[in-house]
C-alpha atoms as a PDB file:
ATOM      1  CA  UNK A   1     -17.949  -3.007   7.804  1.00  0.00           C
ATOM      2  CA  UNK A   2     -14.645  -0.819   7.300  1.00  0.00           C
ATOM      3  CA  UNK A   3     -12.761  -2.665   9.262  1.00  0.00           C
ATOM      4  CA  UNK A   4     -13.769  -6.370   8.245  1.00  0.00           C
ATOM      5  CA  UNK A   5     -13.434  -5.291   4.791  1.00  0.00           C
ATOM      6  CA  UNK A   6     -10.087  -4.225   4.781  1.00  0.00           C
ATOM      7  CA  UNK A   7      -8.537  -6.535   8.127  1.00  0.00           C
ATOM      8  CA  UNK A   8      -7.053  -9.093   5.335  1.00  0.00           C
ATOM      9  CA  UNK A   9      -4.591  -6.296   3.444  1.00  0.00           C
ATOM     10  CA  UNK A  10      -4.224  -5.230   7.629  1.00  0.00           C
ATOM     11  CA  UNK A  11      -3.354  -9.072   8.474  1.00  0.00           C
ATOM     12  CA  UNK A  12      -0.764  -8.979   5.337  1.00  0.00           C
ATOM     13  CA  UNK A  13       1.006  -5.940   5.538  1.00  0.00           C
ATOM     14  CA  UNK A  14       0.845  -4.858   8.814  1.00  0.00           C
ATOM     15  CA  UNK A  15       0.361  -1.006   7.806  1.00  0.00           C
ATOM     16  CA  UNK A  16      -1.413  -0.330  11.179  1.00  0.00           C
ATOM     17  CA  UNK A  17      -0.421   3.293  10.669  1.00  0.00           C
ATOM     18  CA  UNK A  18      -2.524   4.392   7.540  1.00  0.00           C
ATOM     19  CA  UNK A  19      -4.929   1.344   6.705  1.00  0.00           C
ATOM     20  CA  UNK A  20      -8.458   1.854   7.346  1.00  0.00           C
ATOM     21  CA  UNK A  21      -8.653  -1.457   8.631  1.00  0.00           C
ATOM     22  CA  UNK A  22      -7.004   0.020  11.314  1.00  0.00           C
ATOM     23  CA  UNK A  23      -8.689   2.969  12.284  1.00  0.00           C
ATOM     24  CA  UNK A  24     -10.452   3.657  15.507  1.00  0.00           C
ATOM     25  CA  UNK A  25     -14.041   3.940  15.918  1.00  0.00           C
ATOM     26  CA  UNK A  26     -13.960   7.531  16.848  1.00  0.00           C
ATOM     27  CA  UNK A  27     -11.902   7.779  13.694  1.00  0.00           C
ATOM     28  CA  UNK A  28     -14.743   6.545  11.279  1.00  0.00           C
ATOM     29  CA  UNK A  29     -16.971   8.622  13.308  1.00  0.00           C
ATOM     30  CA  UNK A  30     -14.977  11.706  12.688  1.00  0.00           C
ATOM     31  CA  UNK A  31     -14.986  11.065   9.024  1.00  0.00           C
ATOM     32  CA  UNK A  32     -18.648  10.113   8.941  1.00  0.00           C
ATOM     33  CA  UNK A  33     -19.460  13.846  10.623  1.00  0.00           C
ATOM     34  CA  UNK A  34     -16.357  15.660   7.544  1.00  0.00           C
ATOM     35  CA  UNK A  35     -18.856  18.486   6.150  1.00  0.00           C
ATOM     36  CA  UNK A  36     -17.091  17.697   2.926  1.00  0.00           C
ATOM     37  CA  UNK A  37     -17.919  13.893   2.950  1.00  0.00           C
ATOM     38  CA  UNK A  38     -20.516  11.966   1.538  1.00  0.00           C
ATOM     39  CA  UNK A  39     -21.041   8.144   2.104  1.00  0.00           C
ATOM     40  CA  UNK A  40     -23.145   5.728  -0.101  1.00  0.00           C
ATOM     41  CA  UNK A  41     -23.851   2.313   1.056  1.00  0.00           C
ATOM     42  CA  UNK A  42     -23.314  -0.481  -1.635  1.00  0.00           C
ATOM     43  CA  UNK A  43     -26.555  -2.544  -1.200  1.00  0.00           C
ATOM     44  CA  UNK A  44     -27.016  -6.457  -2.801  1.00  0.00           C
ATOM     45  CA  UNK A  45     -30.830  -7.330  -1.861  1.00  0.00           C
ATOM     46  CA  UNK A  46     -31.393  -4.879   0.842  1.00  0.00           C
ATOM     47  CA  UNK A  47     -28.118  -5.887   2.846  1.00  0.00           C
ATOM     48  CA  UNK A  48     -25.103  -3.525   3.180  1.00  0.00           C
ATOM     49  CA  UNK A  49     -22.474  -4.935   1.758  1.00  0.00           C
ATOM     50  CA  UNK A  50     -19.942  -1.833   1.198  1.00  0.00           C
ATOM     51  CA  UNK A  51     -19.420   1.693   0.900  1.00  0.00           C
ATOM     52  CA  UNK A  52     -17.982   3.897  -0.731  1.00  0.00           C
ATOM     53  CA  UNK A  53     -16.742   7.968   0.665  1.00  0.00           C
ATOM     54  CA  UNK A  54     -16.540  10.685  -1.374  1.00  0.00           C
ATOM     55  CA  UNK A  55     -15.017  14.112  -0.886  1.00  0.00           C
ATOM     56  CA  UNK A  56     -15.910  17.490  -2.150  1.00  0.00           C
ATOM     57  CA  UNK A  57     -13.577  20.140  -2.522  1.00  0.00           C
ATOM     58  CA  UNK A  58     -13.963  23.390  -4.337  1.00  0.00           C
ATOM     59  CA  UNK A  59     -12.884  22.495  -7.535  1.00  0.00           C
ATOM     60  CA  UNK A  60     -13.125  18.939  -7.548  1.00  0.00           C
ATOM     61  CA  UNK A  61     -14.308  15.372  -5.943  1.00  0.00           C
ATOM     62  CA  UNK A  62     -12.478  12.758  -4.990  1.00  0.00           C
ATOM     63  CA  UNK A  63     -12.913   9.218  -4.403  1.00  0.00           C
ATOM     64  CA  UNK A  64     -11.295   8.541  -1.095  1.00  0.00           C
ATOM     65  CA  UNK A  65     -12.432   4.835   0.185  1.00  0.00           C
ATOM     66  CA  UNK A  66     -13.962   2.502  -1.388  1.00  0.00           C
ATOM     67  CA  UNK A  67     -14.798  -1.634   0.495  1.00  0.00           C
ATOM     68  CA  UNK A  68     -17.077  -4.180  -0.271  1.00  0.00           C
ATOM     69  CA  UNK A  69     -17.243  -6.883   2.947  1.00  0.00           C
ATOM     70  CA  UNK A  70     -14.924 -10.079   1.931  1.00  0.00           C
ATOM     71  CA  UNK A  71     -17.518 -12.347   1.315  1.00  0.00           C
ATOM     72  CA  UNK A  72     -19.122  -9.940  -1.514  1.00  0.00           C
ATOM     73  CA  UNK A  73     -14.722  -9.279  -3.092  1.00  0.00           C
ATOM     74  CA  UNK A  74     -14.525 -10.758  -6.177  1.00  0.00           C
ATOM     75  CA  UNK A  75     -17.742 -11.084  -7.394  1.00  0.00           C
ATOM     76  CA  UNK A  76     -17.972  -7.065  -9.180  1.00  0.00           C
ATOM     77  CA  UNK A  77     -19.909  -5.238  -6.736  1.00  0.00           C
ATOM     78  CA  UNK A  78     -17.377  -2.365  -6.754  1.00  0.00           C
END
């Protein structure tokens, strides 16, 4: 879901380096396995259609990714 979220900013700017459309699948499962990370699926109906990761830190959270699939963009699910 990562990855076809984000593949059309991949396909425009070619940042194969640091977009998550990018990343490996051992990448997302390292993330998915961060003590300090939480995931919540955005739902529509009962059907995934996005996530969003947060990170806890001692003094503070922060929102690190956020996608909603392309078919769902546009319509304010995120």
């Amino acid at each position: 879901m990562q990855t076809a979220s984000f593949r059309p900013l991949l396909e425009k700017y070619k940042d194969y380096a640091t977009s998550p459309g990018a990343e490996t699948k051992d990448r997302t499962l390292q993330r998915l396995k961060d003590p300090f990370s939480d995931y919540y699926f955005i739902c529509l109906d009962g059907k995934h259609i996005g996530a969003i990761r947060i990170c806890h830190f001692e003094t503070l959270c922060k929102l690190k990714q956020l996608f909603i699939l392309p078919e769902f963009q546009g319509d304010g699910y995120a």
